[in-house]
Protein backbone atom coordinates (compact mmCIF):
# COMPACT_ATOMS: atom_id res chain seq x y z
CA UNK A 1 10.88 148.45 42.16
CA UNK A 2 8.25 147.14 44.57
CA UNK A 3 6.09 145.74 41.74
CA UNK A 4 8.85 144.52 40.47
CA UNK A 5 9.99 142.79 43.61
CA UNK A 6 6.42 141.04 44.01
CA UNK A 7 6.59 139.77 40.41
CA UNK A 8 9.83 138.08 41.59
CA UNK A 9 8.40 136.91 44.42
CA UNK A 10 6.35 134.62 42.65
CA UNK A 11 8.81 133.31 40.57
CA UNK A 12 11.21 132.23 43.45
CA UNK A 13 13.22 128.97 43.36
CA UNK A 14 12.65 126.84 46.63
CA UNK A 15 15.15 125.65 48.82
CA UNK A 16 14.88 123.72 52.26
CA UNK A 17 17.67 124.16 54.70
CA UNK A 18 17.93 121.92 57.98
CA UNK A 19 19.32 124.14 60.54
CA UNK A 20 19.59 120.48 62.86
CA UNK A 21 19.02 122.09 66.22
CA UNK A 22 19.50 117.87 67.97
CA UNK A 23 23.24 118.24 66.85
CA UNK A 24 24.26 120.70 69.43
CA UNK A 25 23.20 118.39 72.07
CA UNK A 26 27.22 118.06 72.54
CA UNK A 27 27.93 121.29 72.19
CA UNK A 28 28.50 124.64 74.28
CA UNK A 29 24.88 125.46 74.95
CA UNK A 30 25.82 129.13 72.95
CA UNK A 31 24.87 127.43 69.64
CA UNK A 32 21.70 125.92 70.91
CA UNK A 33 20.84 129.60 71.30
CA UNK A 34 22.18 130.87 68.27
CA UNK A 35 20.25 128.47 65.82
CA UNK A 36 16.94 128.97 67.76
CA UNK A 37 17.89 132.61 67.39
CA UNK A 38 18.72 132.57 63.86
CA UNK A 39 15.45 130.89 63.43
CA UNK A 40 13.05 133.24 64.78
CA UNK A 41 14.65 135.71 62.96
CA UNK A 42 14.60 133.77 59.57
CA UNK A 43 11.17 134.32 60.62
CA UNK A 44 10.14 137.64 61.43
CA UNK A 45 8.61 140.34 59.34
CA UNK A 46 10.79 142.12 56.77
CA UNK A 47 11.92 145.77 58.13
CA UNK A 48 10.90 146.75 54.41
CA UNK A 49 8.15 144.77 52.71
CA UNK A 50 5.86 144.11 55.83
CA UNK A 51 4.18 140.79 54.50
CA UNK A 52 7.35 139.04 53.95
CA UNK A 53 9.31 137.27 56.38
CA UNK A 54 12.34 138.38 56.43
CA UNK A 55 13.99 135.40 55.88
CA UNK A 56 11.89 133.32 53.96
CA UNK A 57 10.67 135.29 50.86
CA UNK A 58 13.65 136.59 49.49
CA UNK A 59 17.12 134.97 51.08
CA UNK A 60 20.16 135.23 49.29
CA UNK A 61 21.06 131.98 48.87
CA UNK A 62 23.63 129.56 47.06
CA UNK A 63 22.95 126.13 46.51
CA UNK A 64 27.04 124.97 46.83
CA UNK A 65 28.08 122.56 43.38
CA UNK A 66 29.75 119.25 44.69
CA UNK A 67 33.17 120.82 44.68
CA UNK A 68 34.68 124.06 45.14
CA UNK A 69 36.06 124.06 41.28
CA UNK A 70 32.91 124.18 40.01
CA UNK A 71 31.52 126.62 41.97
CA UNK A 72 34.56 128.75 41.15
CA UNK A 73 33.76 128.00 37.24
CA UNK A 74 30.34 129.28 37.58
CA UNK A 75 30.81 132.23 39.32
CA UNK A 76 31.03 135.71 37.13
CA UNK A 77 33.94 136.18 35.64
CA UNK A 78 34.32 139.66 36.77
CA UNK A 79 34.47 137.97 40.73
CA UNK A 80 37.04 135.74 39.18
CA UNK A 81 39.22 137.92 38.05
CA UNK A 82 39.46 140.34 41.31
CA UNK A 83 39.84 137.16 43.00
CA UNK A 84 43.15 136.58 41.22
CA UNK A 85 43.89 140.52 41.16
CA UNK A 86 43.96 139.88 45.08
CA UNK A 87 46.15 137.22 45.47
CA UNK A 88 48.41 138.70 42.77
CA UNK A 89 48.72 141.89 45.12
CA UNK A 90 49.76 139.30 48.31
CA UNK A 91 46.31 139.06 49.76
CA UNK A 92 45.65 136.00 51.84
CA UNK A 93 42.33 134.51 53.58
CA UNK A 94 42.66 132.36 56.96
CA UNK A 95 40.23 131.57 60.16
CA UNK A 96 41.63 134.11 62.78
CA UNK A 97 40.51 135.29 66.39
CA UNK A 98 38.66 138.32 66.44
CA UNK A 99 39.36 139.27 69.88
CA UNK A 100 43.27 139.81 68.76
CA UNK A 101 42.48 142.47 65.97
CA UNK A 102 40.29 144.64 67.64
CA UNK A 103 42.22 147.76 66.55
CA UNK A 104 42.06 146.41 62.61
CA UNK A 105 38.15 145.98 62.81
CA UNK A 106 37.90 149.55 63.91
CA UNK A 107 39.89 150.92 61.54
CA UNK A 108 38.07 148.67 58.64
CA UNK A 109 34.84 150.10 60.33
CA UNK A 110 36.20 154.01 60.46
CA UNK A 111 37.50 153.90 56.83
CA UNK A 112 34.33 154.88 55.15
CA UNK A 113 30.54 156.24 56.56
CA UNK A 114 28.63 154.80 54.24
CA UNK A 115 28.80 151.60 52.74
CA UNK A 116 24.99 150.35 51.76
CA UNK A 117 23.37 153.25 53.17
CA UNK A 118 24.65 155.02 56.56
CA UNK A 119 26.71 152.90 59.02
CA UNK A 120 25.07 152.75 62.19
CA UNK A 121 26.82 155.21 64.85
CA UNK A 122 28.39 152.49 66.70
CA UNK A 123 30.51 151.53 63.73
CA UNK A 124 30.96 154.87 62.76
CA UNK A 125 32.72 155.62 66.63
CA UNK A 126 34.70 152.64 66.41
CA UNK A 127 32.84 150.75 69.40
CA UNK A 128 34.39 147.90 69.13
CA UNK A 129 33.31 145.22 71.76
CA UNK A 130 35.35 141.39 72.08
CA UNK A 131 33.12 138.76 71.43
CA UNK A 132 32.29 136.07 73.62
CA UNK A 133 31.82 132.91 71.17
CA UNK A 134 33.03 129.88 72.94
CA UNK A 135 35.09 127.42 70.35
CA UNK A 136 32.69 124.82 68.70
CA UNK A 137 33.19 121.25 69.50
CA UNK A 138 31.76 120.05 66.08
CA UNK A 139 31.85 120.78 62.72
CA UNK A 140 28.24 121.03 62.74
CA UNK A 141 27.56 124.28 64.71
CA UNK A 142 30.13 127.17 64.47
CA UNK A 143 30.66 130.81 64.10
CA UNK A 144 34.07 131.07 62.74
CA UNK A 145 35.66 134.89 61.50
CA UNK A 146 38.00 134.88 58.20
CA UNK A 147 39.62 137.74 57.24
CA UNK A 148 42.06 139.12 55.05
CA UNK A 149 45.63 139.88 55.46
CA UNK A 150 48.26 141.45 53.69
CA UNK A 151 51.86 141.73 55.52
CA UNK A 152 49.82 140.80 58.63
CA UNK A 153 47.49 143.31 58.63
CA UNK A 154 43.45 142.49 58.38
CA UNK A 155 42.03 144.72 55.60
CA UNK A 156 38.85 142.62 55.50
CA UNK A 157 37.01 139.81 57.00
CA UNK A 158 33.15 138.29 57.27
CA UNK A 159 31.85 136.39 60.74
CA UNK A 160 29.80 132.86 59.62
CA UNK A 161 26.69 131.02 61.09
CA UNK A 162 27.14 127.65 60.37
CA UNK A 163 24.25 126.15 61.29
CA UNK A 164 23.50 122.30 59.94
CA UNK A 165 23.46 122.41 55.80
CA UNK A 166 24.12 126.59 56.04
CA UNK A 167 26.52 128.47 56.25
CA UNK A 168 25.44 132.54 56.41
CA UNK A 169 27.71 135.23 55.96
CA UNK A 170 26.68 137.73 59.01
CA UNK A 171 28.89 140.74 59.29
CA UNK A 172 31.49 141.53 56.15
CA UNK A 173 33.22 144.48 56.30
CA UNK A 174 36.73 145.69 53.82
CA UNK A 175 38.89 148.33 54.47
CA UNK A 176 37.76 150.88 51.58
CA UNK A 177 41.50 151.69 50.57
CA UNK A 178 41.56 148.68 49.82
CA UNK A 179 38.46 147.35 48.04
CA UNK A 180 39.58 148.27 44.60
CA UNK A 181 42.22 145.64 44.97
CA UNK A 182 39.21 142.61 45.38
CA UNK A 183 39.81 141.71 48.73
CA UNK A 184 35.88 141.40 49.38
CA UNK A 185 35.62 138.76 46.31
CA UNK A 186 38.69 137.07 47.45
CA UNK A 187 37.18 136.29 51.19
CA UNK A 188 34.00 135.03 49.45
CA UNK A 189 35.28 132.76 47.58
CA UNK A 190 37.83 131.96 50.09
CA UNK A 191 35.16 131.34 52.59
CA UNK A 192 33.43 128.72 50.39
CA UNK A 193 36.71 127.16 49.71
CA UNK A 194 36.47 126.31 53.54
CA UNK A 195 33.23 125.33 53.44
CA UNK A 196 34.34 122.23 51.46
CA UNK A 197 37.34 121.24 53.53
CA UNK A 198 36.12 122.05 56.97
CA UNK A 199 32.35 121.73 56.91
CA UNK A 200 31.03 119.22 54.75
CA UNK A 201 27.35 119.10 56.48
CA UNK A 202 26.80 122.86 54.53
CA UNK A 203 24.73 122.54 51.68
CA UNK A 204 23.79 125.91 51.22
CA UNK A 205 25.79 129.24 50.98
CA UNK A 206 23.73 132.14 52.42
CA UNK A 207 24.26 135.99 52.42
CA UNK A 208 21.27 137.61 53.84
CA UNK A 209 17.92 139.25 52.58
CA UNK A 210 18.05 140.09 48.86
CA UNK A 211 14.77 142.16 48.32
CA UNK A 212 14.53 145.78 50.18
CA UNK A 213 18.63 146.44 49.05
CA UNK A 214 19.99 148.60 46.59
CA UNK A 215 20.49 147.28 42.77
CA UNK A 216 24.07 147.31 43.49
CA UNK A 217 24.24 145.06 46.14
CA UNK A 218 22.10 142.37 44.62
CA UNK A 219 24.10 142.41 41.84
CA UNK A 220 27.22 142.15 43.84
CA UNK A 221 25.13 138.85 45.55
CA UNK A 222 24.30 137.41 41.94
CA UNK A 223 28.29 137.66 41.28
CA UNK A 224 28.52 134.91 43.52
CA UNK A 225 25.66 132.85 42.84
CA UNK A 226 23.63 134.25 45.87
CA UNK A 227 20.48 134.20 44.01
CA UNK A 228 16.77 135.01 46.13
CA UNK A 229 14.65 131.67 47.29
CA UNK A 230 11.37 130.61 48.79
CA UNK A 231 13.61 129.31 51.65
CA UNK A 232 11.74 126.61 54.29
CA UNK A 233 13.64 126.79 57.45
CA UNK A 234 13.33 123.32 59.14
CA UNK A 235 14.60 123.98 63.57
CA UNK A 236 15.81 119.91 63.43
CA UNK A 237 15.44 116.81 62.50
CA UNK A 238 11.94 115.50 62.41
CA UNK A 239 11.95 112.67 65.54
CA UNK A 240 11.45 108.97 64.74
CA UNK A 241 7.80 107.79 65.73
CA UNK A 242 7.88 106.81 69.19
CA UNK A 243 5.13 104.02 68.63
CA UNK A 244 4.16 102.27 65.42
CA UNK A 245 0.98 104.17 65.77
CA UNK A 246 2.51 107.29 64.15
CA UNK A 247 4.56 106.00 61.73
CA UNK A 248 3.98 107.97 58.62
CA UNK A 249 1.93 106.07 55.24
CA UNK A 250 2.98 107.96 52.22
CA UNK A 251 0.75 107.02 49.31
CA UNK A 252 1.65 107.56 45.39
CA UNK A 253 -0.57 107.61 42.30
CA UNK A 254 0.75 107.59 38.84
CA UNK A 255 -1.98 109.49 35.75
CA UNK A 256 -1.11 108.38 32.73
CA UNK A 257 -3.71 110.56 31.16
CA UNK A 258 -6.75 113.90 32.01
CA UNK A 259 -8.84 112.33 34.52
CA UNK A 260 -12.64 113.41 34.04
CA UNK A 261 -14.20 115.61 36.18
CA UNK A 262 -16.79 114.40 39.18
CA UNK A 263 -19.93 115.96 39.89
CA UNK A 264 -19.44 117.49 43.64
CA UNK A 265 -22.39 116.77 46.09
CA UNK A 266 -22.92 120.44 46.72
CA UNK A 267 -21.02 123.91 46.25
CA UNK A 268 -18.35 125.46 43.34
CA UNK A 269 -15.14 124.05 43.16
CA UNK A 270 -12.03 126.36 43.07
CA UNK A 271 -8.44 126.39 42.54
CA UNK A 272 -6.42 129.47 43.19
CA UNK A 273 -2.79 128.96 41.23
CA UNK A 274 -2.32 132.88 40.06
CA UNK A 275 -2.55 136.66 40.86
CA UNK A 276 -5.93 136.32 38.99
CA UNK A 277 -7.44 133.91 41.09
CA UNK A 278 -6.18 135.87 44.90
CA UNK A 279 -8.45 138.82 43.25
CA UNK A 280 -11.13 136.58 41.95
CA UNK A 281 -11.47 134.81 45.58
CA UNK A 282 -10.07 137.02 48.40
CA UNK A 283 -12.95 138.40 49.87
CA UNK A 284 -14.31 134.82 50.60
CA UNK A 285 -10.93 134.20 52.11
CA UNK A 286 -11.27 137.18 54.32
CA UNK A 287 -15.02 136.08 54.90
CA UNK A 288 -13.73 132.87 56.07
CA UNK A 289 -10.53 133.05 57.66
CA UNK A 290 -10.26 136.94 58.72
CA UNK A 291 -7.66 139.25 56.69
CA UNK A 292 -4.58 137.90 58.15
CA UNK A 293 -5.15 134.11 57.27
CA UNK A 294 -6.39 135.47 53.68
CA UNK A 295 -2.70 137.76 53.07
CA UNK A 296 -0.91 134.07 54.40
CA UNK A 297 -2.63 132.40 51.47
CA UNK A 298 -2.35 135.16 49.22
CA UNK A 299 1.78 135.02 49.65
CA UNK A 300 1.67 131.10 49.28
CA UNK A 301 -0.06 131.33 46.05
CA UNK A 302 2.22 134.00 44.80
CA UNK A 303 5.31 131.65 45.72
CA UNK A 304 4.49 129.78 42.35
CA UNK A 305 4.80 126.22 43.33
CA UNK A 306 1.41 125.89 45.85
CA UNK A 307 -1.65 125.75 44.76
CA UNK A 308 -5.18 126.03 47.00
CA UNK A 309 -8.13 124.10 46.08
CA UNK A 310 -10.88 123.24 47.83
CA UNK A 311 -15.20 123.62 47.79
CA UNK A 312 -17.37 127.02 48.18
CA UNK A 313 -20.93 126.78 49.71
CA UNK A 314 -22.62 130.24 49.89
CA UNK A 315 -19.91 133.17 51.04
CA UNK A 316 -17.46 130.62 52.84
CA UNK A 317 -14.94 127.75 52.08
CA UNK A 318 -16.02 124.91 53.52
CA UNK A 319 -13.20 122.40 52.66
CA UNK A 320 -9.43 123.09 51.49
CA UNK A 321 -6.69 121.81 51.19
CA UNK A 322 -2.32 122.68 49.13
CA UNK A 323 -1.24 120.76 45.93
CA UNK A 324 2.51 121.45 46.49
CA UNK A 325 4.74 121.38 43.41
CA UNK A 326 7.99 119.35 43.13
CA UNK A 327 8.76 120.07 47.06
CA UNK A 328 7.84 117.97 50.10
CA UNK A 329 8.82 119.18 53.72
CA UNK A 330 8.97 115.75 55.00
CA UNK A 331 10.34 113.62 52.40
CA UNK A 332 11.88 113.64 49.43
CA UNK A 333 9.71 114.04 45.86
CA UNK A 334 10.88 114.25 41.94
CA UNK A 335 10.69 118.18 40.72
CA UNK A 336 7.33 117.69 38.79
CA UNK A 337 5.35 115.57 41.26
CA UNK A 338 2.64 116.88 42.92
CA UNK A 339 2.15 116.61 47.21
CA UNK A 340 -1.38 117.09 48.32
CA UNK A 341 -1.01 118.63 51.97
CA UNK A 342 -3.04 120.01 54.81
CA UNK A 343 -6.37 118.64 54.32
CA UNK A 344 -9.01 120.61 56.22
CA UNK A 345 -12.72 120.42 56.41
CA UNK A 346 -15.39 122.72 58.19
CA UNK A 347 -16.43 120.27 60.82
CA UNK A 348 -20.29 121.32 60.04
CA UNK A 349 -19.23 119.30 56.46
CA UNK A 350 -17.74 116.59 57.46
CA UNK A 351 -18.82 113.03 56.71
CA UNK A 352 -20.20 114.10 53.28
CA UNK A 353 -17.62 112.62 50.71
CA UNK A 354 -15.85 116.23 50.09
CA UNK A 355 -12.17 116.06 51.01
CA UNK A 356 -11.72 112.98 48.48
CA UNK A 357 -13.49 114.45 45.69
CA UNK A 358 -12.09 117.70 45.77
CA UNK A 359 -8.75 115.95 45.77
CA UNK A 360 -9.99 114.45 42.92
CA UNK A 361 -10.90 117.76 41.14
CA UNK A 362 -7.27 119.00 41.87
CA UNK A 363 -5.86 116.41 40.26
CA UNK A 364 -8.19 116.57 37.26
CA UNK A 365 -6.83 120.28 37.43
CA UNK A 366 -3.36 119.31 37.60
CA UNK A 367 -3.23 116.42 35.00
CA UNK A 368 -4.76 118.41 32.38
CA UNK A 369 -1.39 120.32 32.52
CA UNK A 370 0.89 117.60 32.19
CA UNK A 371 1.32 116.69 35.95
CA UNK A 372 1.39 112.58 36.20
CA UNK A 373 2.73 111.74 39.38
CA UNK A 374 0.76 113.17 42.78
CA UNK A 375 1.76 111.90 46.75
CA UNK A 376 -0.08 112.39 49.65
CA UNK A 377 0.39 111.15 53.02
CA UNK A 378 -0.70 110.62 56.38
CA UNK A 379 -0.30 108.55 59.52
CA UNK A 380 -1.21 105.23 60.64
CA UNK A 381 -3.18 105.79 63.36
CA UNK A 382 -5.67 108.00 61.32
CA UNK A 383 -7.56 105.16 59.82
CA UNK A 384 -10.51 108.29 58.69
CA UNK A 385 -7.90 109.88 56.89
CA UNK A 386 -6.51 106.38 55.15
CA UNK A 387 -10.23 105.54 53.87
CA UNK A 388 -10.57 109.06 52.27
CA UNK A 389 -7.03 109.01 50.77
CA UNK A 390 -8.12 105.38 49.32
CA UNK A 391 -11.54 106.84 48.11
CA UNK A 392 -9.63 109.59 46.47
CA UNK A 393 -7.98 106.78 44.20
CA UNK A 394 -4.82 106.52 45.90
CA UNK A 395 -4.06 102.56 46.51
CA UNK A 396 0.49 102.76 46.45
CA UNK A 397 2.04 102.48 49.20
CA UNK A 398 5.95 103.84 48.93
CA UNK A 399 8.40 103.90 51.71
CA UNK A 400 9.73 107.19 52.71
């Protein structure tokens, strides 16, 4: 399955999700905490596949459809119909306080050992401790619990992160008496029912990592359109340019046919877009950069959508730079342009013309396959980097 999983790897769709850390400025100072914590753990290593973060190769994520009937139309029809087998049997979903059903969550803990995989011992014992989340002044930041009841007992229920455009399912636990009857399908669906009334800054539906669980469970995730991403966790809001200095020129260029190749000054010109090409050029990586820079790239290449290009003189790269396809982390591009990002030249090679002609070579490289429309940006102050952006053939202008 591990071959497997890398194959999917590099075939994952990308999604960027603003967690907007400014917008609990008003807030208890609990959810400041809990996005930067949710953050750093977005971004730690994988407990299973060590160069992965955990959060970023790999999330289980759903994009959420502009209303909650379409999202329930697209959903398997299996998780449809024990959705309606639960409410037929009198199961209802609604926002409750965790601290008042203390006993129910340890009995929904104690009904089974093993769910996916051993329960850890605390669950297992029943240690239940009251939680301490102070109520949320906005709709922005929250960590609300739903569960599900039947004659006023809960026989089910999931604590959410909402965080900016996500919304995460953290703990979800059902009473395994009663799972047969589709309580856990009812309180996801029931839960992105809310999403829509109560907090309409959630773009995205999220339900953990997806690679390093059993079959089962993904499956279960893919029910409900939780499908793995390339996910780019962005802390906040980028800040406004505090002097005109820094304001941001974004330049455009349209190909409406191959461009030719240029002869370079000096040195092989590569581009590294496939498994192939990692195993064609990694020990020059390694010879450059050191191992752990060289597995970074490696990962980024296998993500599909960037590609490395840049100029080889002897053993070492000497100038590189990312053609990014259809994403931009700062503003918004069409699906099949191209963003040329982080330029970077050996400082013993500067001056010599090669950041603006390999940018032109990787957009010869991209145009012959049907790529017309390229972006790349920079600031105002960096009059260096205009020139070379110019040189490179880019003369638009576009607003962000």
């Amino acid at each position: 399955m591990l071959m497997k999983d890398l194959i999917d790897i590099y075939h994952l769709p990308q999604a960027s999700i603003n967690l907007r850390l400014e917008k609990t400025a008003g807030n208890d100072p609990f959810y400041a905490d809990m996005v930067n914590d949710f953050y750093a753990d977005a971004q730690s290593r994988h407990p299973k596949l060590f160069f992965v973060r955990k959060c970023v190769y790999g999330y289980s994520l759903c994009k959420l459809p502009s209303n909650f009937e379409t999202y329930f139309s697209l959903i398997e029809n299996k998780a449809r119909g024990n959705y309606r087998k639960a409410l037929k049997w009198g199961y209802e979903v609604k926002r409750f306080d965790y601290n008042t059903h203390l006993d129910d969550v340890r009995e929904i803990w104690q009904s089974t050992p093993v769910r996916q995989g051993q329960l850890p011992l605390e669950i297992r014992e029943g240690r239940v401790h009251p939680t301490t989340h102070p109520s949320s002044r906005t709709s922005d930041h929250d960590y609300p619990y739903f569960g599900v009841f039947k004659e006023g007992k809960l026989v089910a229920y999931a604590g959410c992160l909402v965080a900016g455009e996500l919304c995460n399912i953290g703990d979800c636990y059902g009473h395994d008496r009663f799972l047969h009857d589709g309580i856990v399908p009812l309180l996801i669906i029931e839960i992105a029912r809310e999403l829509y009334k109560s907090y309409p800054g959630v773009k995205f539906y999220g339900y953990g990592t997806y690679f390093g669980s059993l079959e089962s469970m993904r499956h279960f995730k893919r029910k409900f359109l939780f499908y793995p991403h390339k996910t780019n966790w962005i802390l906040s809001t980028p800040l406004k340019p505090s002097s005109p200095e820094e304001e941001r020129l974004i330049y455009r260029k349209d190909i409406l046919e191959p461009l030719p190749p240029i002869h370079l000054p000096e040195g092989a010109f590569i581009v590294a877009a496939k498994p192939q090409s990692i195993v064609a050029h990694f020990l020059v990586w390694v010879n450059t950069w050191g191992w752990k820079k060289a597995l970074k790239v490696s990962l980024k290449i296998l993500s599909g959508r960037r590609i490395l290009f840049g100029v080889i003189r002897g053993k070492k790269i000497v100038q590189h730079g990312w053609l990014n396809v259809g994403f931009c982390d700062v503003y918004p591009v069409e699906r099949d342009a191209v963003v040329v990002g982080d330029l970077e030249t050996d400082p013993e090679y500067r001056g010599q013309g090669l950041a603006s002609a390999t940018i032109h070579q990787g957009l010869v490289f991209l145009s012959q396959r049907g790529y017309r429309r390229f972006y790349v940006d920079t600031t105002l102050a960096n009059r260096a980097s205009q020139r070379m952006i110019e040189k490179a053939g880019f003369s638009e202008r576009v607003a962000c």
